[in-house]
PDB file of N, CA and C in Angstrom:
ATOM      1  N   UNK A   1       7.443  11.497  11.544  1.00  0.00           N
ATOM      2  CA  UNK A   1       6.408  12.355  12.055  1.00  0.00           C
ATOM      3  C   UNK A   1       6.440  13.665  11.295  1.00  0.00           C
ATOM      4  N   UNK A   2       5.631  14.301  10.754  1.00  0.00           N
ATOM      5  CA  UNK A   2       5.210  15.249  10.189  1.00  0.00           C
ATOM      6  C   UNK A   2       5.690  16.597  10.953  1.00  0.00           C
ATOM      7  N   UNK A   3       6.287  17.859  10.435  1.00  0.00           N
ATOM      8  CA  UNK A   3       6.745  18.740  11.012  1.00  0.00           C
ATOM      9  C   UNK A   3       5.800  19.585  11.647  1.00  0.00           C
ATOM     10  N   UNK A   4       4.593  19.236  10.585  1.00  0.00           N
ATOM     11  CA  UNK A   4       3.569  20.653  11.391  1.00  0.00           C
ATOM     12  C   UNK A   4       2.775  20.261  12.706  1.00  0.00           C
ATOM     13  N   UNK A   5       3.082  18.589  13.062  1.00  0.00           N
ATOM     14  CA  UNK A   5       2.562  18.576  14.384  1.00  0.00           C
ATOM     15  C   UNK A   5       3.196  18.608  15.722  1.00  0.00           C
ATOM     16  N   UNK A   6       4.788  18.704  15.431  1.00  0.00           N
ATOM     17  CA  UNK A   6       5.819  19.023  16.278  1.00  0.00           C
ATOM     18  C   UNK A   6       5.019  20.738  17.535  1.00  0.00           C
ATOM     19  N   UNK A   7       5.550  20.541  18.112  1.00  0.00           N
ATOM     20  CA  UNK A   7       5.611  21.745  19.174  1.00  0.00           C
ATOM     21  C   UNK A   7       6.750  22.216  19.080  1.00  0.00           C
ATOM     22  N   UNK A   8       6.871  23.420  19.153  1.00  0.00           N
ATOM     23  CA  UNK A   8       8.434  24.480  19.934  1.00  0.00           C
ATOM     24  C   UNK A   8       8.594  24.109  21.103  1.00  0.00           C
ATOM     25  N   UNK A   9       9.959  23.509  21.515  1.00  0.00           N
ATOM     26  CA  UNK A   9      10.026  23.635  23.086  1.00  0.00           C
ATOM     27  C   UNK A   9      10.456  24.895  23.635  1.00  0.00           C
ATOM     28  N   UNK A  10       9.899  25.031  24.696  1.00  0.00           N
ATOM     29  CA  UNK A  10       9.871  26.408  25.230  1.00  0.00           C
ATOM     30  C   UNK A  10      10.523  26.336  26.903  1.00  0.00           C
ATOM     31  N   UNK A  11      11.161  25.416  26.346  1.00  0.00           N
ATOM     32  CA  UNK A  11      11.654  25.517  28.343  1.00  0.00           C
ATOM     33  C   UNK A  11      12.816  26.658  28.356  1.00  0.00           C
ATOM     34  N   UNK A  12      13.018  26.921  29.393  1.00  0.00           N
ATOM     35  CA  UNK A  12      13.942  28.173  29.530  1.00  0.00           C
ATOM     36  C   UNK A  12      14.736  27.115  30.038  1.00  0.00           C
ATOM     37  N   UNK A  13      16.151  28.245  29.869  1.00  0.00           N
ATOM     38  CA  UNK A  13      17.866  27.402  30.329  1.00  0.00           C
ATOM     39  C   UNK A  13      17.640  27.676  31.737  1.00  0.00           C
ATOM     40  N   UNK A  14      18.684  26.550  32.174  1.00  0.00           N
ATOM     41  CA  UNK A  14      19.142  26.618  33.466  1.00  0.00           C
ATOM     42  C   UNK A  14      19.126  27.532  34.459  1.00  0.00           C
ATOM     43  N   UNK A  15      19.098  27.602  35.412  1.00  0.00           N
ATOM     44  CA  UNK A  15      18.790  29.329  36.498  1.00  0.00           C
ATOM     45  C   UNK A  15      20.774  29.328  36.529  1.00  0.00           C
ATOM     46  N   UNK A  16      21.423  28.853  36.262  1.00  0.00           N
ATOM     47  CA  UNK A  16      23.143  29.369  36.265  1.00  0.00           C
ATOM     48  C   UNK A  16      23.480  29.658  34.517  1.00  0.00           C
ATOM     49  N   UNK A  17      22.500  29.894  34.061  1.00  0.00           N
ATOM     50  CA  UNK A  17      22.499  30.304  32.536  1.00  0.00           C
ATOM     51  C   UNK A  17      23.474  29.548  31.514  1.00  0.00           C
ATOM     52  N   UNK A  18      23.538  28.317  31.870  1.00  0.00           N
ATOM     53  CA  UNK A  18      24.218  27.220  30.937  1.00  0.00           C
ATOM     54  C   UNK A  18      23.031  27.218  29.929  1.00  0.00           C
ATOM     55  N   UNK A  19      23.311  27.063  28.651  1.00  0.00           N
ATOM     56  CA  UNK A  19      22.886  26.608  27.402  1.00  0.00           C
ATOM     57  C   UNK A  19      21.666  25.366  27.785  1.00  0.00           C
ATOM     58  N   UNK A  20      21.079  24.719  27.015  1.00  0.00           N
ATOM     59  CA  UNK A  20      20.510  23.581  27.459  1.00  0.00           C
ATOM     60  C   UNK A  20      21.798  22.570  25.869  1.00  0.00           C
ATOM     61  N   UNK A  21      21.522  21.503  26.427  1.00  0.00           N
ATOM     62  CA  UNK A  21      22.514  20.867  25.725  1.00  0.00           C
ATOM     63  C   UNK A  21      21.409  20.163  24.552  1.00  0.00           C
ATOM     64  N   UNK A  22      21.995  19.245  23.323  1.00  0.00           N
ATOM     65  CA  UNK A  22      21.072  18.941  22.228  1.00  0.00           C
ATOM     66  C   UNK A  22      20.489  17.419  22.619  1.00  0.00           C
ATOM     67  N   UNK A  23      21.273  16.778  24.051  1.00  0.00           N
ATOM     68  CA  UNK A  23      20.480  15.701  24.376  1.00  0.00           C
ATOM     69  C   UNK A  23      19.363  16.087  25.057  1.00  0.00           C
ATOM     70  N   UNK A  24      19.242  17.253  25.607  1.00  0.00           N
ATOM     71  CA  UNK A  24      18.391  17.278  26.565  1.00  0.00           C
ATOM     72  C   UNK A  24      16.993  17.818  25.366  1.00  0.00           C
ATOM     73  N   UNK A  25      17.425  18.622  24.045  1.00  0.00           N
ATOM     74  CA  UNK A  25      16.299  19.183  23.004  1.00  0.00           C
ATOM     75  C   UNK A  25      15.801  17.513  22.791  1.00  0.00           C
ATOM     76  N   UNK A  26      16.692  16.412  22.751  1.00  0.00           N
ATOM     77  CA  UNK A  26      16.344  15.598  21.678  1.00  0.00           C
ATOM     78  C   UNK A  26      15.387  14.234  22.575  1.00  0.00           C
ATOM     79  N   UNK A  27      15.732  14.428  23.887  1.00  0.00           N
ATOM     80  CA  UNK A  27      15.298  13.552  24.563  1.00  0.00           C
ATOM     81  C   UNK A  27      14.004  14.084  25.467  1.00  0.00           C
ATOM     82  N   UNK A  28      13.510  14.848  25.104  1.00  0.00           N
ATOM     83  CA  UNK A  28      11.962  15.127  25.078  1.00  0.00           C
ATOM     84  C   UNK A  28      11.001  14.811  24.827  1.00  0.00           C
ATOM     85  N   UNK A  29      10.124  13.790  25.223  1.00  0.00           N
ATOM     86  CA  UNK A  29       8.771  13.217  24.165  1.00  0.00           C
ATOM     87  C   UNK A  29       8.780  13.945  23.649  1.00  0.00           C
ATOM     88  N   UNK A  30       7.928  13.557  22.106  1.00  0.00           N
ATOM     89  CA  UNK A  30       6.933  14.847  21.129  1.00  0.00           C
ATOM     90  C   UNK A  30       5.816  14.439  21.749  1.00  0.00           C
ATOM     91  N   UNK A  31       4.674  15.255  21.165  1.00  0.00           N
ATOM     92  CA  UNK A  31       3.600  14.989  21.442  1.00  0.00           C
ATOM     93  C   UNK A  31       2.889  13.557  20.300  1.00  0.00           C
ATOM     94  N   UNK A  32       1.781  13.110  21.129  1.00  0.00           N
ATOM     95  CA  UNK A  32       1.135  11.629  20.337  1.00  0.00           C
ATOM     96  C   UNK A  32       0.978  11.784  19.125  1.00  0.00           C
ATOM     97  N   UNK A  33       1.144  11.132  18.056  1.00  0.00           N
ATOM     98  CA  UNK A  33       0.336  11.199  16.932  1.00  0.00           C
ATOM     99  C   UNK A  33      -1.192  11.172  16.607  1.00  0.00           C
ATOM    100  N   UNK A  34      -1.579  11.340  15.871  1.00  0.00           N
ATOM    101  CA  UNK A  34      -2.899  11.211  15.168  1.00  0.00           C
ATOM    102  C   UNK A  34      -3.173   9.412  15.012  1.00  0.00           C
ATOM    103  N   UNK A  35      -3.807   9.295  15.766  1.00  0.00           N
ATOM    104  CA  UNK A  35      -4.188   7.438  15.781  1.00  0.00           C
ATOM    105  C   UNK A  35      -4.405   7.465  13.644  1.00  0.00           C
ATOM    106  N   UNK A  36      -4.153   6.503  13.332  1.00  0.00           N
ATOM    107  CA  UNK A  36      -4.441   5.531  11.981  1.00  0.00           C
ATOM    108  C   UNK A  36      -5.532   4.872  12.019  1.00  0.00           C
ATOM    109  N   UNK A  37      -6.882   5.218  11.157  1.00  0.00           N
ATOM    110  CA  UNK A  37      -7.993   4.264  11.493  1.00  0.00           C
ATOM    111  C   UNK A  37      -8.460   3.843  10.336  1.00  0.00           C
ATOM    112  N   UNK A  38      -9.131   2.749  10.204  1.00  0.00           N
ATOM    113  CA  UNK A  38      -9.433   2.124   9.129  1.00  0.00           C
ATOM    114  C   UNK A  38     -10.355   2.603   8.100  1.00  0.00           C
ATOM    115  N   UNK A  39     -10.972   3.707   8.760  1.00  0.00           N
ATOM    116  CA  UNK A  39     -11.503   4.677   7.920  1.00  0.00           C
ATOM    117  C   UNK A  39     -10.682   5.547   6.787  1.00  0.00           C
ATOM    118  N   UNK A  40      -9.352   5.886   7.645  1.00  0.00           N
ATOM    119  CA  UNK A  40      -8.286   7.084   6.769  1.00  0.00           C
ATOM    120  C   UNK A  40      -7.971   5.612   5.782  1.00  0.00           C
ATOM    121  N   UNK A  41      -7.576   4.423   6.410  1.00  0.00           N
ATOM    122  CA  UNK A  41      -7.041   3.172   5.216  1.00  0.00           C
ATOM    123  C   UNK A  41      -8.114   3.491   4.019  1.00  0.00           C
ATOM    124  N   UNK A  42      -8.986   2.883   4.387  1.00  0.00           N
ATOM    125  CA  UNK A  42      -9.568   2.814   3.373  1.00  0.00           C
ATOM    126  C   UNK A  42     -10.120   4.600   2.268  1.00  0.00           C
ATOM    127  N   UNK A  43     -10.187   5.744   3.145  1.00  0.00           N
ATOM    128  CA  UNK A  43     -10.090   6.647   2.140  1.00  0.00           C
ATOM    129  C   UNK A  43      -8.985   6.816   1.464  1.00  0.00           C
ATOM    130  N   UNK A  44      -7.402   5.929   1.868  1.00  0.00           N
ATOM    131  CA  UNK A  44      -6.614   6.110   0.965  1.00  0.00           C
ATOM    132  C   UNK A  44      -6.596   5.519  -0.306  1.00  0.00           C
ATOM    133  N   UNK A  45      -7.140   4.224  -0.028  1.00  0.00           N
ATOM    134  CA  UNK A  45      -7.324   2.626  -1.376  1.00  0.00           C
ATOM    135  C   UNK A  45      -8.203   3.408  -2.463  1.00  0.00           C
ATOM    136  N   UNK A  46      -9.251   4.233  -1.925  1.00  0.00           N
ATOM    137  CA  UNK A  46     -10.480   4.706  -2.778  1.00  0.00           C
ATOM    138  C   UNK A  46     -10.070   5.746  -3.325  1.00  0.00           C
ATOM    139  N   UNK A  47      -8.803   6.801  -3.332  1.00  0.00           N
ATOM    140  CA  UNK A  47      -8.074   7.961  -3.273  1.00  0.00           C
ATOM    141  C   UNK A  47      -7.124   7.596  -5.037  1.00  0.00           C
ATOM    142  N   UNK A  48      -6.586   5.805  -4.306  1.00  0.00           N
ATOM    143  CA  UNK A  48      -5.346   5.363  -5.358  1.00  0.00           C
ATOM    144  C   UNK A  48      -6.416   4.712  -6.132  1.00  0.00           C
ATOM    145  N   UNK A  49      -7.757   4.075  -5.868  1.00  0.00           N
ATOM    146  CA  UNK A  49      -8.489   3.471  -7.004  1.00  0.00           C
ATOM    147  C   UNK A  49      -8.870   4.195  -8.075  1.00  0.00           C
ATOM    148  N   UNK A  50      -9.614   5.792  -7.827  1.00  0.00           N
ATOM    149  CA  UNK A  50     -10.185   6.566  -8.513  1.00  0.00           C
ATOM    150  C   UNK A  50      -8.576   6.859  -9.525  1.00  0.00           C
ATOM    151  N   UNK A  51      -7.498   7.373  -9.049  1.00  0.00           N
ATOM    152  CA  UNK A  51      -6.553   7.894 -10.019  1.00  0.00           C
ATOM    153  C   UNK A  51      -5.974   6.434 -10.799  1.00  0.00           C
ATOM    154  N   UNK A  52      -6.107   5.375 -10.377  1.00  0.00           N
ATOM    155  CA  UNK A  52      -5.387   3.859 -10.933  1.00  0.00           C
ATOM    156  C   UNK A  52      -6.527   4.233 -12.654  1.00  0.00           C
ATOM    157  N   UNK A  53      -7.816   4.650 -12.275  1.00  0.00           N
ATOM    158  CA  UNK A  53      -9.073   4.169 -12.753  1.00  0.00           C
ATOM    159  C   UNK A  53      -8.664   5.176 -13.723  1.00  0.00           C
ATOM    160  N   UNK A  54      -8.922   6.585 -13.228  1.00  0.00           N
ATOM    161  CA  UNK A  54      -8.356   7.593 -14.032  1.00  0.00           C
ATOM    162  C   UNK A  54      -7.191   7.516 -15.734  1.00  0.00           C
ATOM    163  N   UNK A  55      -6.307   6.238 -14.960  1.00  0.00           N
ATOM    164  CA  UNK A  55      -4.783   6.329 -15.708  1.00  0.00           C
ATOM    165  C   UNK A  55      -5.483   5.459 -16.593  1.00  0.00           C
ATOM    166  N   UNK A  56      -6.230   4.482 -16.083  1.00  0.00           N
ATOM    167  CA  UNK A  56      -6.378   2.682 -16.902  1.00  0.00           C
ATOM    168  C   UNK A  56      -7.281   4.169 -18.559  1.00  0.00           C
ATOM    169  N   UNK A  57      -8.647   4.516 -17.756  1.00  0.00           N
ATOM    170  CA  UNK A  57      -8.925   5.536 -18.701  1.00  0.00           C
ATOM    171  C   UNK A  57      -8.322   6.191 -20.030  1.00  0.00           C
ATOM    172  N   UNK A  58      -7.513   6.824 -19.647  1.00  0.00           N
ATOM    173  CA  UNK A  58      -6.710   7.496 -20.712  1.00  0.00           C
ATOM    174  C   UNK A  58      -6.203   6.791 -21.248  1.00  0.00           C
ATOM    175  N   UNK A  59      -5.203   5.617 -20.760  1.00  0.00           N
ATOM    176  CA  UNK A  59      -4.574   4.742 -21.856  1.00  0.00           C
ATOM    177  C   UNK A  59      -5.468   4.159 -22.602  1.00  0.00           C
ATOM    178  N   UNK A  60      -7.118   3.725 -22.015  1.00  0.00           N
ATOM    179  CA  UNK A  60      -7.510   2.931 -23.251  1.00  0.00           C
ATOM    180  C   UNK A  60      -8.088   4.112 -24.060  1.00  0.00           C
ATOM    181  N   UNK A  61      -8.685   5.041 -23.889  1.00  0.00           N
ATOM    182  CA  UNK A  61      -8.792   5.893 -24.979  1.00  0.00           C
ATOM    183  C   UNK A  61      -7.382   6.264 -25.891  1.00  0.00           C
ATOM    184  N   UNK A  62      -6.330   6.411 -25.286  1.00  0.00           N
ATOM    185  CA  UNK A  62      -5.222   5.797 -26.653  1.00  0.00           C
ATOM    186  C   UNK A  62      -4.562   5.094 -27.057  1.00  0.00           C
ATOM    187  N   UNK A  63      -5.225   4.542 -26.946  1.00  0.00           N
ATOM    188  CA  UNK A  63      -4.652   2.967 -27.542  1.00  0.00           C
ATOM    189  C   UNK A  63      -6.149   1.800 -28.095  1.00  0.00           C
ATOM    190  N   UNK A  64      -6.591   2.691 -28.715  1.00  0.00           N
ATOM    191  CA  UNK A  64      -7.919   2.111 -29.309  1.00  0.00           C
ATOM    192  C   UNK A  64      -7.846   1.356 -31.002  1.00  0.00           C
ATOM    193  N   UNK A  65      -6.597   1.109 -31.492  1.00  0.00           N
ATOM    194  CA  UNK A  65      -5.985   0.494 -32.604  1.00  0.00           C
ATOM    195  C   UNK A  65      -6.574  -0.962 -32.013  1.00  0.00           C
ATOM    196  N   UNK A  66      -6.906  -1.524 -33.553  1.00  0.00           N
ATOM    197  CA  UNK A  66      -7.477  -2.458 -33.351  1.00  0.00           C
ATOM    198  C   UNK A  66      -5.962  -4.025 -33.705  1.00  0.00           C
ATOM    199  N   UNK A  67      -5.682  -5.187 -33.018  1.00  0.00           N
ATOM    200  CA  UNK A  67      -4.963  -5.386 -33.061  1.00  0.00           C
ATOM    201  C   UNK A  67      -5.248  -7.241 -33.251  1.00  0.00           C
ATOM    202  N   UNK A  68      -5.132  -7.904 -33.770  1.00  0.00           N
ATOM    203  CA  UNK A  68      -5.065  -9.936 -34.140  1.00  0.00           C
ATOM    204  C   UNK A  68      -4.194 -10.385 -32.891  1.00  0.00           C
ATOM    205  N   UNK A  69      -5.651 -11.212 -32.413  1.00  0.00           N
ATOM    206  CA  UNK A  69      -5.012 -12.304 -31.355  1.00  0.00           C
ATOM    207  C   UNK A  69      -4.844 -13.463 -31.096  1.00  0.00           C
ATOM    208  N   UNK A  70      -4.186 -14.315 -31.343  1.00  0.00           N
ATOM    209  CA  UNK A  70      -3.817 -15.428 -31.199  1.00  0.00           C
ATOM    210  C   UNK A  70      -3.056 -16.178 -30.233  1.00  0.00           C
ATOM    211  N   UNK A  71      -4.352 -16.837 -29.288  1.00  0.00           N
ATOM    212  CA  UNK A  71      -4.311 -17.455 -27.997  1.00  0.00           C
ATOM    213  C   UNK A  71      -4.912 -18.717 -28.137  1.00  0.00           C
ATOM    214  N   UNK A  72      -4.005 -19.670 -28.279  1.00  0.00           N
ATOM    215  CA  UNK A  72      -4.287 -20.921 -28.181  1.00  0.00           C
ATOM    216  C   UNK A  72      -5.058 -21.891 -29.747  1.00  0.00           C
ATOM    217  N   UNK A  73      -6.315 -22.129 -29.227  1.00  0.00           N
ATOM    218  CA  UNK A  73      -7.366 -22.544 -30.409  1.00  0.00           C
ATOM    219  C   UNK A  73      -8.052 -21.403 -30.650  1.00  0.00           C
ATOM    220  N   UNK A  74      -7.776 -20.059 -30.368  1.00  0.00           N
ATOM    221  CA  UNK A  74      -8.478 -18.586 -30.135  1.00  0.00           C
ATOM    222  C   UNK A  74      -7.914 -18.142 -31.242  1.00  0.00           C
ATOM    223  N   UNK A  75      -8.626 -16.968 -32.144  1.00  0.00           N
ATOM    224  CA  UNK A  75      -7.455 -15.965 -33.091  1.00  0.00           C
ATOM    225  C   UNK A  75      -9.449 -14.941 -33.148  1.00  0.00           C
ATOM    226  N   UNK A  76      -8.869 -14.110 -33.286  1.00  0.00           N
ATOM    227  CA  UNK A  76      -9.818 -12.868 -33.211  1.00  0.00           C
ATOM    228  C   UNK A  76      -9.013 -11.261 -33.470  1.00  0.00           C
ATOM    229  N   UNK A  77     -10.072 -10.687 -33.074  1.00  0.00           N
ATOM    230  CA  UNK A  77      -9.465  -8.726 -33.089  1.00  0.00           C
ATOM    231  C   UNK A  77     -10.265  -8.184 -32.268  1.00  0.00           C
ATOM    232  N   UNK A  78      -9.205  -7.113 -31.227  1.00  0.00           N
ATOM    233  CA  UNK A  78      -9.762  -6.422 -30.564  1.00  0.00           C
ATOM    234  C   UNK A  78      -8.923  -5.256 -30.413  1.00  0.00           C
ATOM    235  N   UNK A  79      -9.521  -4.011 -29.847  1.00  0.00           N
ATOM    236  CA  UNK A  79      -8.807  -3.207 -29.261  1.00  0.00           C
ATOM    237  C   UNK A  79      -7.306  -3.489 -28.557  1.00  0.00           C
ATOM    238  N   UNK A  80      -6.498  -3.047 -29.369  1.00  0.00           N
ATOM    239  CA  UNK A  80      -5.312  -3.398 -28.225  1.00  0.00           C
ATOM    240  C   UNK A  80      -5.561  -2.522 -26.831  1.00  0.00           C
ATOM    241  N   UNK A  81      -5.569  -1.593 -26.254  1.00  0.00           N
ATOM    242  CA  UNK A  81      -6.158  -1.717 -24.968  1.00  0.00           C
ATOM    243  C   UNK A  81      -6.692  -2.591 -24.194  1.00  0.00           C
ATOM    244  N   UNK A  82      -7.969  -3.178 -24.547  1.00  0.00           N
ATOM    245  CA  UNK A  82      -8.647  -4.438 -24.099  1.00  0.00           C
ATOM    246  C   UNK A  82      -7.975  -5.498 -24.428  1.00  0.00           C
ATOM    247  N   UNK A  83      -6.800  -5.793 -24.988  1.00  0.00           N
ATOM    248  CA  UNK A  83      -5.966  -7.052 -25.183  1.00  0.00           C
ATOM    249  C   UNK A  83      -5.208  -6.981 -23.931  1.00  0.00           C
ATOM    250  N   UNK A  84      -4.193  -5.742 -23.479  1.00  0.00           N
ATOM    251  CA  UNK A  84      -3.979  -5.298 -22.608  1.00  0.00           C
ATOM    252  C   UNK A  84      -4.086  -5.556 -20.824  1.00  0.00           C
ATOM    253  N   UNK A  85      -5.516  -5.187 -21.342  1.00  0.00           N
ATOM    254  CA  UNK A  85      -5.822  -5.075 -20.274  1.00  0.00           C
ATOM    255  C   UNK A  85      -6.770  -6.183 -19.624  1.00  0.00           C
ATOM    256  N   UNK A  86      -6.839  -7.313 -20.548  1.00  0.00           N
ATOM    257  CA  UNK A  86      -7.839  -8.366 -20.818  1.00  0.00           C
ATOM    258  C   UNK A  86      -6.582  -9.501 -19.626  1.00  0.00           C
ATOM    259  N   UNK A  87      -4.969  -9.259 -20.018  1.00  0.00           N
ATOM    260  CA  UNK A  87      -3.871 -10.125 -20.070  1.00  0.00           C
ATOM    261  C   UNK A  87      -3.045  -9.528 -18.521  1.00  0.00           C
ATOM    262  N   UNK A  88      -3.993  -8.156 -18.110  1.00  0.00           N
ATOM    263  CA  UNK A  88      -3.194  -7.745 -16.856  1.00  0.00           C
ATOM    264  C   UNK A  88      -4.414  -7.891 -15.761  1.00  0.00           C
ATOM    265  N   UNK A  89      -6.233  -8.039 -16.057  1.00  0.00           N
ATOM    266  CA  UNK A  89      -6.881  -8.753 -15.427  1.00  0.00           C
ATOM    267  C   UNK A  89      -6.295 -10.506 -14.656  1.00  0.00           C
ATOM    268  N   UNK A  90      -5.945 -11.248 -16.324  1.00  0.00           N
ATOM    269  CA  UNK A  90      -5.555 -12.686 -15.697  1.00  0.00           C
ATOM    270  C   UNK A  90      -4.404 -12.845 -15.459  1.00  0.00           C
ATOM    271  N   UNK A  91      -3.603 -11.735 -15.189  1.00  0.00           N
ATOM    272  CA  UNK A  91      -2.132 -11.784 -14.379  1.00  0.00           C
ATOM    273  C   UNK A  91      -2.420 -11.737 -13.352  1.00  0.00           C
ATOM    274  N   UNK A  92      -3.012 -11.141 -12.823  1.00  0.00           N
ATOM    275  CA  UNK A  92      -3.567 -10.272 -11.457  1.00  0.00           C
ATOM    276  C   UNK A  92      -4.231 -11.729 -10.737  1.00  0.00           C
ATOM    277  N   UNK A  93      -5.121 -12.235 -11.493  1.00  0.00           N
ATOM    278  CA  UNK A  93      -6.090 -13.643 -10.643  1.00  0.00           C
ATOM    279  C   UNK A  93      -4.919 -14.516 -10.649  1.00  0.00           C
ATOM    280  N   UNK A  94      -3.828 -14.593 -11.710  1.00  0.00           N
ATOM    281  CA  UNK A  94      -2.943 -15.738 -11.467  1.00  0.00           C
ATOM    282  C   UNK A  94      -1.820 -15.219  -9.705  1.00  0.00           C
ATOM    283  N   UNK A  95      -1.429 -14.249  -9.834  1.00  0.00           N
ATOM    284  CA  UNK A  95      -0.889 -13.548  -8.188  1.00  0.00           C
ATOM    285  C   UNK A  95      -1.880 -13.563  -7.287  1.00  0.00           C
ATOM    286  N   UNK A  96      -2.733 -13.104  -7.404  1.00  0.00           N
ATOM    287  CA  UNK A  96      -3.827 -13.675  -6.189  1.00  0.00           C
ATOM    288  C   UNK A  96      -3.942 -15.068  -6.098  1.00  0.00           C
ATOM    289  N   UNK A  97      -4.381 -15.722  -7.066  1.00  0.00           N
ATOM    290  CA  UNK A  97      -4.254 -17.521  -6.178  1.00  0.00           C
ATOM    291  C   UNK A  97      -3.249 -17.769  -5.695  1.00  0.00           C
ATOM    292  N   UNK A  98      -2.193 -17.234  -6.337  1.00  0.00           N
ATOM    293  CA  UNK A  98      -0.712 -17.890  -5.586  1.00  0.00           C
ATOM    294  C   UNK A  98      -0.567 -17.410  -4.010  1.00  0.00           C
ATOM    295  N   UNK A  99      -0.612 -15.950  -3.704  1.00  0.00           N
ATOM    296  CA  UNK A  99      -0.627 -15.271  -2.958  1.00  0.00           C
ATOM    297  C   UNK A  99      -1.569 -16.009  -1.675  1.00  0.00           C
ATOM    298  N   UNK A 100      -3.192 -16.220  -1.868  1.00  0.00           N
ATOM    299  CA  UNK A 100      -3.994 -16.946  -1.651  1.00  0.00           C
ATOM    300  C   UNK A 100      -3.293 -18.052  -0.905  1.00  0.00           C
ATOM    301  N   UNK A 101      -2.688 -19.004  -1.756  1.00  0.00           N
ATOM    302  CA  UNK A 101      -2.041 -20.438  -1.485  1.00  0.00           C
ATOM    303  C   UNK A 101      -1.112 -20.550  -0.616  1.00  0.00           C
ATOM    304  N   UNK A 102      -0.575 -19.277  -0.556  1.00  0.00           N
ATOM    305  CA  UNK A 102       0.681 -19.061   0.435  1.00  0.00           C
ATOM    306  C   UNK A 102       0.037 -19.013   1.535  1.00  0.00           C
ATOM    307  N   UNK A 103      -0.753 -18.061   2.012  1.00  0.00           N
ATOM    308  CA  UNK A 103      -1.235 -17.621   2.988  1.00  0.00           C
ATOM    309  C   UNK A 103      -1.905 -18.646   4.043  1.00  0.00           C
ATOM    310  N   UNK A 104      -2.731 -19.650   3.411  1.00  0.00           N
ATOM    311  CA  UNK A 104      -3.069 -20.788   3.863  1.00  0.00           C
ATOM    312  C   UNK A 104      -2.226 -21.998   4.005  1.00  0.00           C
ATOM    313  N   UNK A 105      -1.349 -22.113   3.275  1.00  0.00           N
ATOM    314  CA  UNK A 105      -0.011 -22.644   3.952  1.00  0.00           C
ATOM    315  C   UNK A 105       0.469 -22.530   5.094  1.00  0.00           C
ATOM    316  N   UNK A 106       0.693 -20.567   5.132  1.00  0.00           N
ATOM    317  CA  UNK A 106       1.188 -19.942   6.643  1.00  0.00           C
ATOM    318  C   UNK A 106       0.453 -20.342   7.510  1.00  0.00           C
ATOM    319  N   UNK A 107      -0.591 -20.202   7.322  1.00  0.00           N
ATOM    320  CA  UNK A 107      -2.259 -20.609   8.387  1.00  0.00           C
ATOM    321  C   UNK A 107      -1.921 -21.456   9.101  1.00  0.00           C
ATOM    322  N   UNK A 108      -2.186 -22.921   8.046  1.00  0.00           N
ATOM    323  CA  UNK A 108      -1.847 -24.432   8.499  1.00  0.00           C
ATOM    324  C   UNK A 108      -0.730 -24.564   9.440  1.00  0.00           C
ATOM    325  N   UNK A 109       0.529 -23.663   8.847  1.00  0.00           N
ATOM    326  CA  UNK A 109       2.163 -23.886   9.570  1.00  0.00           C
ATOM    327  C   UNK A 109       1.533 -23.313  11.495  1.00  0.00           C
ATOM    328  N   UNK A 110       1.165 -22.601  10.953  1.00  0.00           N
ATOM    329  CA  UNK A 110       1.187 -21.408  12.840  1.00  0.00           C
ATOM    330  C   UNK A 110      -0.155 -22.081  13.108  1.00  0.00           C
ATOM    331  N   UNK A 111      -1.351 -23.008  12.786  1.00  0.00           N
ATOM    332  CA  UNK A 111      -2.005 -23.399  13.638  1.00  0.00           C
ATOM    333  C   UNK A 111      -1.306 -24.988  13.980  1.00  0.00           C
ATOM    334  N   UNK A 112      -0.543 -25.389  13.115  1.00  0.00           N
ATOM    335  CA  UNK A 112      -0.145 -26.728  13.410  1.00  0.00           C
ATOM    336  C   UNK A 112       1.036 -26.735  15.008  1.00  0.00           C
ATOM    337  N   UNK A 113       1.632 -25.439  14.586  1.00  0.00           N
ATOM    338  CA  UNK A 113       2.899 -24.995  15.893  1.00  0.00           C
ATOM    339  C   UNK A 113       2.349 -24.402  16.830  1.00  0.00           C
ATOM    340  N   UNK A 114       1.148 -23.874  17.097  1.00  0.00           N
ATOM    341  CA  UNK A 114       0.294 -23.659  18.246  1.00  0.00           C
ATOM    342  C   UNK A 114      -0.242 -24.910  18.806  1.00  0.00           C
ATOM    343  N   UNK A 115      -0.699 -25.712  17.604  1.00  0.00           N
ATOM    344  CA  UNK A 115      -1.402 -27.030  18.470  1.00  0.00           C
ATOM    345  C   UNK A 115      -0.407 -28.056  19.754  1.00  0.00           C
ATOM    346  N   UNK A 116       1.149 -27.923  18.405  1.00  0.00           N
ATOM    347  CA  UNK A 116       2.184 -28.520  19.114  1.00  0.00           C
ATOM    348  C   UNK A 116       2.615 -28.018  20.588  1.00  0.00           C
ATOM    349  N   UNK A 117       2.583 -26.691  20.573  1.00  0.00           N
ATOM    350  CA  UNK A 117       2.973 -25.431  21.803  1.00  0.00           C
ATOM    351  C   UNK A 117       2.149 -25.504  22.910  1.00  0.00           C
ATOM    352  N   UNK A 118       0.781 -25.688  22.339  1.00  0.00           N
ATOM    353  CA  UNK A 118      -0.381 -25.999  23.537  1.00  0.00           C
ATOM    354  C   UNK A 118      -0.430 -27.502  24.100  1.00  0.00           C
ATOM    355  N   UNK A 119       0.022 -28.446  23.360  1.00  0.00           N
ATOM    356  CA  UNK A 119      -0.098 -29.636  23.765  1.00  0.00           C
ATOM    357  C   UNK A 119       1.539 -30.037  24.898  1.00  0.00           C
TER     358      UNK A 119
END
């Protein structure tokens, strides 16, 4: 929890002027947090997209050397940047299908052990 939304406690000590002790500081609710809404989510994704976008930017403006590629029955020239970044696009779709594949696995597992649970 963030310090600046803390409160000072302000209770006064004891009426026989004992100290208050550090269980009694520590075992105090704080006050609620600030609810999390899918609005703040998503202004954060759009926050890390613009600076991701920003970075991808600058590197391909340096790294604009032109560079021989040889992929498969493929051989050509391009920007090494766009070689780059051509090879961290189809990394990215190859972790998403996998990712993808998992997930629907999980699916199948927890609707198959609900069906069993309900029956």
């Amino acid at each position: 929890m963030s310090v600046l939304h803390r409160t000072r406690n302000t209770r006064k000590p004891p009426a026989d002027g004992a100290p208050l002790s550090a269980v009694d500081e520590l075992s105090k609710p704080l006050p609620p947090r600030v609810p999390r809404t899918r609005i703040s989510a998503a202004w954060l994704g759009v926050c890390a997209a613009v600076v991701g976008l920003v970075v991808l930017i600058i590197f391909m403006l340096q790294n604009t050397g032109s560079v021989d590629v040889h992929f498969l029955w493929m051989d050509g020239s391009l920007p090494l940047a766009l070689a780059l970044f051509i090879a961290g696009v189809a990394t990215t779709i190859v972790a998403t299908t996998i990712g993808a594949a998992r997930m629907t696995q999980l699916r199948r597992v927890m609707r198959r052990r609900r069906a069993e649970a309900s029956s």
